[in-house]
Protein backbone atom coordinates (compact mmCIF):
# COMPACT_ATOMS: atom_id res chain seq x y z
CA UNK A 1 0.00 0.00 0.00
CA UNK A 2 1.01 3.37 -0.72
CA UNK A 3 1.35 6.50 1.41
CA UNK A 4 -2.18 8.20 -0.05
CA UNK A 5 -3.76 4.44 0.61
CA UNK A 6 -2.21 4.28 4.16
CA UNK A 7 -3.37 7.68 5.00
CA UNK A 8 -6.32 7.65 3.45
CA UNK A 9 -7.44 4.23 5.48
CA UNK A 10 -6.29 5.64 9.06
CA UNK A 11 -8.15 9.47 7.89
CA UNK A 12 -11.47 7.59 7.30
CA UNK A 13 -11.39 5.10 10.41
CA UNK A 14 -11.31 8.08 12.80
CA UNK A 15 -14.52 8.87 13.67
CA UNK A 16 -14.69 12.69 14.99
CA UNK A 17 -12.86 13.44 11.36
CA UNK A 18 -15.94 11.87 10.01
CA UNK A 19 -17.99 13.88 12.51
CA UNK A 20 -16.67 17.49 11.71
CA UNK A 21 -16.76 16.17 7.62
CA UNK A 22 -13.14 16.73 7.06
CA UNK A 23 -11.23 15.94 4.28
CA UNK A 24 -8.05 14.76 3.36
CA UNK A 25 -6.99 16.79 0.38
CA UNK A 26 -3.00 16.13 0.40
CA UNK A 27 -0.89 13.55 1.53
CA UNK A 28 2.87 13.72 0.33
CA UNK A 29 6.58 13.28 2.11
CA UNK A 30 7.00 16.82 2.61
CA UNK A 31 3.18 18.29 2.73
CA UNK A 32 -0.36 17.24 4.71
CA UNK A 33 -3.60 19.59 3.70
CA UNK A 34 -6.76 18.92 5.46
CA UNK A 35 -9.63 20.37 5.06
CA UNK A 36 -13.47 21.45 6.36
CA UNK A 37 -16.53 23.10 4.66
CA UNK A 38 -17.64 25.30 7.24
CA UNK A 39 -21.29 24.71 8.15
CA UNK A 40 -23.18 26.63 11.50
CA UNK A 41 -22.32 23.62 13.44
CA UNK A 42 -18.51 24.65 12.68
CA UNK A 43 -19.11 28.04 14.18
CA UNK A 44 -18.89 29.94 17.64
CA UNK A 45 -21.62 32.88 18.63
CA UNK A 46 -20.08 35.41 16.88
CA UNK A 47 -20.74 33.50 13.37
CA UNK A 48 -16.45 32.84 13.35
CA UNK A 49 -15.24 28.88 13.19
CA UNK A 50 -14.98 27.92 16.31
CA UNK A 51 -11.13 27.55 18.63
CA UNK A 52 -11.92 24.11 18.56
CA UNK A 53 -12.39 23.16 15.07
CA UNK A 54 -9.20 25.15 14.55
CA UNK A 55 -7.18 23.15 17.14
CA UNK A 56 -8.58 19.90 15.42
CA UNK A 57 -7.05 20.49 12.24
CA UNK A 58 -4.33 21.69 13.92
CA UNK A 59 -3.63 18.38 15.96
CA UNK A 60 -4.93 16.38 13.48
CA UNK A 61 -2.71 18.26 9.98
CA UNK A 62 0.28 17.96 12.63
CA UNK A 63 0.03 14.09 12.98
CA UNK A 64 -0.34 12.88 9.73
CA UNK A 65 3.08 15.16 8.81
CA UNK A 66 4.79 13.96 11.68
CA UNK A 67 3.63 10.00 11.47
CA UNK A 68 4.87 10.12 7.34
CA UNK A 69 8.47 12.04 8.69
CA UNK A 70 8.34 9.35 10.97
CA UNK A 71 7.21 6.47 8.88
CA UNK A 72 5.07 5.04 11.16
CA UNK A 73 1.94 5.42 13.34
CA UNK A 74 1.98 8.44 15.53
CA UNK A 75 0.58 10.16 18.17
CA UNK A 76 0.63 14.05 19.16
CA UNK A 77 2.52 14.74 22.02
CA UNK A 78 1.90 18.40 22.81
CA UNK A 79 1.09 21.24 20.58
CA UNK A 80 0.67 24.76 20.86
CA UNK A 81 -1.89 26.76 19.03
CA UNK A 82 -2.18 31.05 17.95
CA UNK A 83 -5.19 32.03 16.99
CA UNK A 84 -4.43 35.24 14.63
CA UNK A 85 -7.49 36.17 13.34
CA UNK A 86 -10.84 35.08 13.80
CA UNK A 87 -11.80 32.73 10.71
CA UNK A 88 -15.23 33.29 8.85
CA UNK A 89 -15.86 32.08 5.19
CA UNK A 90 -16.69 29.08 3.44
CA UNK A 91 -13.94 26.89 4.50
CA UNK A 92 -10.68 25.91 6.27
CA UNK A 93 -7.67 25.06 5.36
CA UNK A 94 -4.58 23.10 7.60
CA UNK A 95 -1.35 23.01 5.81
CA UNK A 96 1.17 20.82 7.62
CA UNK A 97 4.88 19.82 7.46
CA UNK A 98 7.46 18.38 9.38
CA UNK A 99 10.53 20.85 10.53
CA UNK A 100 12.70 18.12 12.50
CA UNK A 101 13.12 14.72 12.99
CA UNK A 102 14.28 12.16 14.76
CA UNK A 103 14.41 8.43 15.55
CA UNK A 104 11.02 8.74 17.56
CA UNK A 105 10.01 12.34 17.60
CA UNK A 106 8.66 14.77 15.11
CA UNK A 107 8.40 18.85 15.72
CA UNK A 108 5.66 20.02 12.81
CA UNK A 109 4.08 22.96 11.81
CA UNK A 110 0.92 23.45 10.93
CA UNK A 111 -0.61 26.32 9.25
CA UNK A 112 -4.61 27.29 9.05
CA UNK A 113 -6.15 29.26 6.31
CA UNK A 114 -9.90 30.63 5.87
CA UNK A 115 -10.98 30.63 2.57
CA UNK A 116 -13.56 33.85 2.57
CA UNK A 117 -14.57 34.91 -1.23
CA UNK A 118 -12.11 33.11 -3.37
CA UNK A 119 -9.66 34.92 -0.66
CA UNK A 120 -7.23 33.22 1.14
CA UNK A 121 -6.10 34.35 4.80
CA UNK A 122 -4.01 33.32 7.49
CA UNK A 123 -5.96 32.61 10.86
CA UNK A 124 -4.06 30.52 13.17
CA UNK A 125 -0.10 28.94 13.34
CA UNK A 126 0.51 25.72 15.44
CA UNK A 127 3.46 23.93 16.67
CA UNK A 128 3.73 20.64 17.81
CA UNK A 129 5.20 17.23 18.58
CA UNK A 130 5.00 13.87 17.55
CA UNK A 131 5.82 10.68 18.76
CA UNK A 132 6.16 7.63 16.83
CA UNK A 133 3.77 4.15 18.88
């Protein structure tokens, strides 16, 4: 099985990706993009996606970069999240990579993007760490 086939199988047997209806969109050695459709259940009072839905892609954008740098399953260890502007549009965007690694630990980055009328916008930054199980 390939990479996109691995991926693809452990994206689709987690459950709360299913939930939010997130999608996979890339998958390479250097690269992870995940994205969500934002619906009202995505959003917080003030109409903006909500912290949470952030830190999910986030976490999740972070993992899949740091389990393929690490070429094998992985789990986040810690991350930290900046929220830099509050996201409201259509859709959201997690663009992940790996930045170091080792025999059993990944640092990655993950950059989010709201896509508001064909614009694109940076809304939060997060850096975190993965450990290969």
């Amino acid at each position: 099985m390939d990479i996109r086939n691995i991926a693809d199988h452990i994206f689709k047997s987690q459950p709360f990706s299913q939930f939010l209806d997130a999608n996979l969109k890339v998958i390479s050695a250097n690269e992870v993009e995940i994205d969500i459709v934002l619906g009202e259940q995505h959003r917080q009072q003030h109409g903006f996606a909500h912290g949470g839905v952030l830190s999910y892609l986030a976490d999740n954008s972070i993992t899949f970069a740091g389990g393929i740098a690490l070429m094998g399953d992985a789990l986040t260890s810690e991350f930290k999240i900046n929220y830099v502007k509050p996201a409201q549009g259509e859709r959201l965007i997690a663009k992940a990579i790996a930045k170091s690694v080792g025999k059993k630990q990944a640092v990655c980055v993950a950059e989010i993007y709201c896509i508001h009328q064909d614009r694109e916008y940076l809304c939060a930054i997060a850096q975190g760490t993965v450990i290969k199980i």
